[in-house]
Protein backbone atom coordinates (compact mmCIF):
# COMPACT_ATOMS: atom_id res chain seq x y z
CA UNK A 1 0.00 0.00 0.00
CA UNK A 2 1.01 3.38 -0.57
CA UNK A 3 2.02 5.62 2.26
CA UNK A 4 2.54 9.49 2.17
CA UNK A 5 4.93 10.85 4.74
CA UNK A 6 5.23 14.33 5.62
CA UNK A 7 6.84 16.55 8.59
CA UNK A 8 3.52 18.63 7.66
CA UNK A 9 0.43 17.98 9.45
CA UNK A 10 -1.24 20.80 6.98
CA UNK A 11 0.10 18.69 3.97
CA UNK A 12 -1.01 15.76 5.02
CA UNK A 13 -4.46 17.27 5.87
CA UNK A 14 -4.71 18.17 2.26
CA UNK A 15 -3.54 14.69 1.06
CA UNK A 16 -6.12 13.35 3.09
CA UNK A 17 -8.67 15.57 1.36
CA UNK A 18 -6.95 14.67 -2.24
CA UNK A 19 -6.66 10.95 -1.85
CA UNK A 20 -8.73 9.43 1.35
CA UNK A 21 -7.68 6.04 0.60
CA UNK A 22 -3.50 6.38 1.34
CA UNK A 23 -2.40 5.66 4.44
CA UNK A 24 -0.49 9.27 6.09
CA UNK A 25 2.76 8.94 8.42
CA UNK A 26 3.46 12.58 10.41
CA UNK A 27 7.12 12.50 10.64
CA UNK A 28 8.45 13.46 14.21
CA UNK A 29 11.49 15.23 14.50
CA UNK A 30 11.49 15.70 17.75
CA UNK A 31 10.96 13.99 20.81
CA UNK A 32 9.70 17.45 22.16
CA UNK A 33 7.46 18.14 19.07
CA UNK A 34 4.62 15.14 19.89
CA UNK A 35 2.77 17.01 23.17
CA UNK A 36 1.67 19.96 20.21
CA UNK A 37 1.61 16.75 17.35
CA UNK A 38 -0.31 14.63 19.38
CA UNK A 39 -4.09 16.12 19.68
CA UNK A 40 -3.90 17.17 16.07
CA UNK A 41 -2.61 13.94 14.21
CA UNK A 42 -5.78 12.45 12.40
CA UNK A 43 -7.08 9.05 14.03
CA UNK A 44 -5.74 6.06 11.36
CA UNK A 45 -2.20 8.16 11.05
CA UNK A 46 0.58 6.53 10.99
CA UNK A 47 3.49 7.82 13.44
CA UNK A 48 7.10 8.32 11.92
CA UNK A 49 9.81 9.24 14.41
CA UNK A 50 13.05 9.27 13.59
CA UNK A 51 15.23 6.98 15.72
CA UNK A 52 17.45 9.28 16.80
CA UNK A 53 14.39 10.73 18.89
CA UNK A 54 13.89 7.36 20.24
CA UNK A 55 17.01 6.69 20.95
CA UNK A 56 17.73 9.29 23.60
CA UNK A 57 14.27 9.64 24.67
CA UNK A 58 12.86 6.20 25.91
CA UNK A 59 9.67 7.78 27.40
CA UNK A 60 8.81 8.55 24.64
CA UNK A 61 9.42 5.84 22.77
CA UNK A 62 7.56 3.86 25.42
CA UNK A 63 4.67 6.32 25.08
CA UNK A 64 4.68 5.85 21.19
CA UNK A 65 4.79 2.02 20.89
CA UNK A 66 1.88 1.90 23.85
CA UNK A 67 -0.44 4.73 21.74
CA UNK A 68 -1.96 1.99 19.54
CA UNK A 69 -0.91 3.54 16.25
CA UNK A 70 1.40 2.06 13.62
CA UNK A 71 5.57 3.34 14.10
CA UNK A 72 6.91 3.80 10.87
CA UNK A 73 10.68 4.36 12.26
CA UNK A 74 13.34 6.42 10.26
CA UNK A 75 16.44 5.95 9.42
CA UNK A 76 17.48 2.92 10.88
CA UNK A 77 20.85 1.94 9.83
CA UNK A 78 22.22 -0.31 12.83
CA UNK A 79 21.48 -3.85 14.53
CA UNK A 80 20.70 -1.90 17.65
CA UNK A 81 18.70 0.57 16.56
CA UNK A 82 16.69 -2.53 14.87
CA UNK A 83 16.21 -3.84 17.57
CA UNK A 84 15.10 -1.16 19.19
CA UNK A 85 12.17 -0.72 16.61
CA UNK A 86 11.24 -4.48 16.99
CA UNK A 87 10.82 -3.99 20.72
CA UNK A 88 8.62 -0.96 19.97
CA UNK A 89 6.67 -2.88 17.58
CA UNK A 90 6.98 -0.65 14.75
CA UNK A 91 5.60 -2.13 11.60
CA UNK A 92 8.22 -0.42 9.20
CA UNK A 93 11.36 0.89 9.08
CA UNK A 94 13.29 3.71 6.72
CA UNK A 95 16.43 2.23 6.20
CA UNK A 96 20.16 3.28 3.85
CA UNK A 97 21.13 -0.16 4.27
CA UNK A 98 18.36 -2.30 3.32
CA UNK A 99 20.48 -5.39 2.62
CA UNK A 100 22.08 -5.04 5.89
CA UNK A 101 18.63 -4.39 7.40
CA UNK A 102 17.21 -7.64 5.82
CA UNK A 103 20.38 -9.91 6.68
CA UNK A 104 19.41 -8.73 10.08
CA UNK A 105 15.75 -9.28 10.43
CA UNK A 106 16.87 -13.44 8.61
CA UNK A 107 19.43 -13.28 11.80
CA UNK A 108 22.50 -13.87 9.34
CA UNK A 109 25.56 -11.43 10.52
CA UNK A 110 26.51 -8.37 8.53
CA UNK A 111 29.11 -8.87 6.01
């Protein structure tokens, strides 16, 4: 399925409008952005935080993964930081090493 991903909740709002049937992922930047994100993201969105954000904020990575929604998780380049998404249950991840990413998730070793 298609997916359109934005850092803009009033570009999204007008994809929604355009084209009701693709899924929508707001980006988060920041771990400090999603208390003024949060009562304005559209039930059925998608949640995209980057996993730097994650990373050195595990409230709020806590509070993400236990919100119900679906974590699309960006850019994920390291075992760790996999791992980190599988324990968050995100259903995606934005990777630069996709073969890397994939030799990971079959549990054969980088090479």
């Amino acid at each position: 399925p298609v997916r359109v991903m934005s850092f803009s909740y009033v570009a999204l709002q007008r994809m929604q409008r355009l084209a009701p049937r693709l899924r929508l992922v707001m980006l988060i930047d920041k771990a400090r952005h999603w208390p003024v994100l949060k009562p304005v993201v559209e039930d059925g969105w998608i949640l995209g935080p980057g996993i730097e954000a994650l990373t050195k904020h595990p409230k709020f990575a806590q509070k993400l993964a236990r919100g119900g929604r679906d974590l699309h998780v960006w850019t994920v380049n390291t075992e760790e930081q996999l791992d980190l998404c599988l324990s968050l249950g995100a259903t995606a991840v934005i990777t630069d090493r996709p073969e890397s990413v994939l030799g990971w998730l079959d549990g054969v070793p980088a090479g």
